[in-house]
C-alpha atoms as a PDB file:
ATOM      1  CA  UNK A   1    -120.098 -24.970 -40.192  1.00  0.00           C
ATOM      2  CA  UNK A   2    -116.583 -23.263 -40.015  1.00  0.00           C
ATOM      3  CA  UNK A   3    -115.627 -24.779 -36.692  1.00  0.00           C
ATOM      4  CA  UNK A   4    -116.814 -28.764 -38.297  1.00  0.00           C
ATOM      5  CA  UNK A   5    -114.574 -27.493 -41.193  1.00  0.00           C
ATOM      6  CA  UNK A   6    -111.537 -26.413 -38.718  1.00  0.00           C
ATOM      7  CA  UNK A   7    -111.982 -29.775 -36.533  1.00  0.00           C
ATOM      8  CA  UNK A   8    -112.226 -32.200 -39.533  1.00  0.00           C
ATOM      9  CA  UNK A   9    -108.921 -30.200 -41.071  1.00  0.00           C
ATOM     10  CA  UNK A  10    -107.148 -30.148 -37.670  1.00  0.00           C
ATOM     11  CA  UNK A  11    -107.977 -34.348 -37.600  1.00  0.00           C
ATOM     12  CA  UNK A  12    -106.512 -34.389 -41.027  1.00  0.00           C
ATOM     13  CA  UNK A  13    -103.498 -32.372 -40.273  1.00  0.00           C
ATOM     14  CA  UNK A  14    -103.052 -34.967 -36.889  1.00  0.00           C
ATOM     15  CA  UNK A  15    -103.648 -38.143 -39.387  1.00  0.00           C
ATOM     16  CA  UNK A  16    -101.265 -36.979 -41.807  1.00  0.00           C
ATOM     17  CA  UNK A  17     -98.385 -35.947 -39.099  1.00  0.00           C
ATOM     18  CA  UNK A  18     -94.995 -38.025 -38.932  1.00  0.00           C
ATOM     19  CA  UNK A  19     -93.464 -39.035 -35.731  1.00  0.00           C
ATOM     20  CA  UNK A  20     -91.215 -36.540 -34.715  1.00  0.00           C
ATOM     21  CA  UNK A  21     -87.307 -36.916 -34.872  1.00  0.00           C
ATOM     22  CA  UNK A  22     -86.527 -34.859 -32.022  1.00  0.00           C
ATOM     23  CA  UNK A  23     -88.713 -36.856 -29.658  1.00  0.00           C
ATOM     24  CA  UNK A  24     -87.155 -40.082 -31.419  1.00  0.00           C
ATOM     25  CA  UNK A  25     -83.752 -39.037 -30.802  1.00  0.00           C
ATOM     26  CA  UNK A  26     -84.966 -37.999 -26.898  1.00  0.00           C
ATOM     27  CA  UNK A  27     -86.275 -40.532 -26.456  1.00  0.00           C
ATOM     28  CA  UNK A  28     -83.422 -42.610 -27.782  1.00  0.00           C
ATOM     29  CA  UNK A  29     -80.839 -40.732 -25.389  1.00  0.00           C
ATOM     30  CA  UNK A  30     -83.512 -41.032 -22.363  1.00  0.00           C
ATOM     31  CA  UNK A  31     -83.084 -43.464 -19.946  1.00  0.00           C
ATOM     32  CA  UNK A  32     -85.818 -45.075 -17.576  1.00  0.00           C
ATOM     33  CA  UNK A  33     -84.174 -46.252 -14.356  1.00  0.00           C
ATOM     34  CA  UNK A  34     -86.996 -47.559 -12.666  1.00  0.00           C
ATOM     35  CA  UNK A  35     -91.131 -48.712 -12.447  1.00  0.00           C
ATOM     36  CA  UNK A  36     -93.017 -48.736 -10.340  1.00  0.00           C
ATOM     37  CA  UNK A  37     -96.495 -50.173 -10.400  1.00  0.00           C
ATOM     38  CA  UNK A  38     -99.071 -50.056  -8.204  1.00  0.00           C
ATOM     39  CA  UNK A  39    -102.615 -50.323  -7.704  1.00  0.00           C
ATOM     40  CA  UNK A  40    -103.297 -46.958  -7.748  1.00  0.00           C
ATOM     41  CA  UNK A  41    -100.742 -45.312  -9.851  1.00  0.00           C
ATOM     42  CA  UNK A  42     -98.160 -46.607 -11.439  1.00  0.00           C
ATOM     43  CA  UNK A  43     -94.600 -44.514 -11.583  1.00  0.00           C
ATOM     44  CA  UNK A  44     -91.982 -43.973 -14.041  1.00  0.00           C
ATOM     45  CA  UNK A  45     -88.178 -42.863 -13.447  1.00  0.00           C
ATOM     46  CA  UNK A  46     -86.877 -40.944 -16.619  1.00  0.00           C
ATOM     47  CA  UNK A  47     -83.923 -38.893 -16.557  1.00  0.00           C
ATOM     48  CA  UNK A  48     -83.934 -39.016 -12.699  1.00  0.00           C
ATOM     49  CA  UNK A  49     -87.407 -37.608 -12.092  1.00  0.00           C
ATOM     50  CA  UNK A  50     -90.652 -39.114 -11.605  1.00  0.00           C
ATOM     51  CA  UNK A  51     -93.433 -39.317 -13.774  1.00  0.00           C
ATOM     52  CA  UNK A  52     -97.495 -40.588 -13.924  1.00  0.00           C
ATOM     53  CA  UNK A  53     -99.478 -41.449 -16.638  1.00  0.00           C
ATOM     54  CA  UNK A  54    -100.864 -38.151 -17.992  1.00  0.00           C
ATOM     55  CA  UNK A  55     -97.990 -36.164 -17.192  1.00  0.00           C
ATOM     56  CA  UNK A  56     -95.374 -34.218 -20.088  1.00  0.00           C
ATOM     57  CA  UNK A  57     -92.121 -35.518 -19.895  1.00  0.00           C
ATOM     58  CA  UNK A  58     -90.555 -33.113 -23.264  1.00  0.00           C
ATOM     59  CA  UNK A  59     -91.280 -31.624 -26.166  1.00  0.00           C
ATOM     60  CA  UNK A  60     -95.359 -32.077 -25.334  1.00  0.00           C
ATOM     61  CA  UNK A  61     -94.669 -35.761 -25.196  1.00  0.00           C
ATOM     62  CA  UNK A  62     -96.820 -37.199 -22.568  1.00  0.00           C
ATOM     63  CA  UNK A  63     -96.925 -40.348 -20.739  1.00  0.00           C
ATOM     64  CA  UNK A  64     -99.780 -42.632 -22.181  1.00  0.00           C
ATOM     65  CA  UNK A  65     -98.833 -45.677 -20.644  1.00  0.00           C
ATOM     66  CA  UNK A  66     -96.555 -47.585 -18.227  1.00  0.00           C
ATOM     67  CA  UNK A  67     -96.057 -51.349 -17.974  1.00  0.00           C
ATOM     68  CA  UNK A  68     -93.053 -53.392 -16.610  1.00  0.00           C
ATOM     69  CA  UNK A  69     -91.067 -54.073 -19.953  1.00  0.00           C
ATOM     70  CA  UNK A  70     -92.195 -50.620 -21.449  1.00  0.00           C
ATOM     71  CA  UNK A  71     -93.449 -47.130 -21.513  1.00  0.00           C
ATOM     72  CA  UNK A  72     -96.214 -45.611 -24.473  1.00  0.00           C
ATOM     73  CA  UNK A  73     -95.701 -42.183 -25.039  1.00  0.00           C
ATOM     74  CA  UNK A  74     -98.374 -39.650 -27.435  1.00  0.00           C
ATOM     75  CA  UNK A  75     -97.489 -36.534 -28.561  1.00  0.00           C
ATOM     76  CA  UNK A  76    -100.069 -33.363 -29.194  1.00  0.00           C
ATOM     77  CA  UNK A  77    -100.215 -35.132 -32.511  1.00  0.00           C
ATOM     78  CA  UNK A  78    -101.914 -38.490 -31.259  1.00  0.00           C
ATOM     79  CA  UNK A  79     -98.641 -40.176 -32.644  1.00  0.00           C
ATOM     80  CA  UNK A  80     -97.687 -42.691 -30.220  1.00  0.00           C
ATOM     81  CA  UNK A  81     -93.696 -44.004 -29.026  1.00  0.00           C
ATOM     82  CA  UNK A  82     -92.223 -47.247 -26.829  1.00  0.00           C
ATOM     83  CA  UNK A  83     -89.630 -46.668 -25.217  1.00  0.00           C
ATOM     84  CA  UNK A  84     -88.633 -50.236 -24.047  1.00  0.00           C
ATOM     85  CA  UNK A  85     -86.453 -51.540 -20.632  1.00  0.00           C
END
């Protein structure tokens, strides 16, 4: 019962979380110079290194999705950011 208790507080505690300035402002300052997609795995260019989906780019901010115009980023939180092109 303590661990359902724990999970269902830890959801609530992700629910209730802002996004978070710092990656705003990083992500702000960041720049993508390049996509690449491909059938089997599509690449991002941030700050002059590559990146997948799935992979932390800063501050536990992980790639979530990459598409030609944009980029979705989630943090540990589940709160997602676009960072457009």
């Amino acid at each position: 019962a303590k661990q359902v208790e724990a999970a269902k507080q830890l959801a609530a505690t992700k629910a209730a979380a802002k996004p978070s300035q710092d990656i705003i402002q990083w992500l702000g300052k960041s720049k993508i110079s390049g996509v690449r997609l491909s059938t089997s795995r599509n690449k991002l260019i941030l700050n002059n290194k590559a990146y997948s989906v799935g992979e932390t780019v800063n501050l536990g901010l992980k790639v979530l999705i990459i598409q030609e115009k944009r980029i979705l980023f989630i943090d540990p939180n589940g709160k997602k950011y676009l960072k457009q092109l």
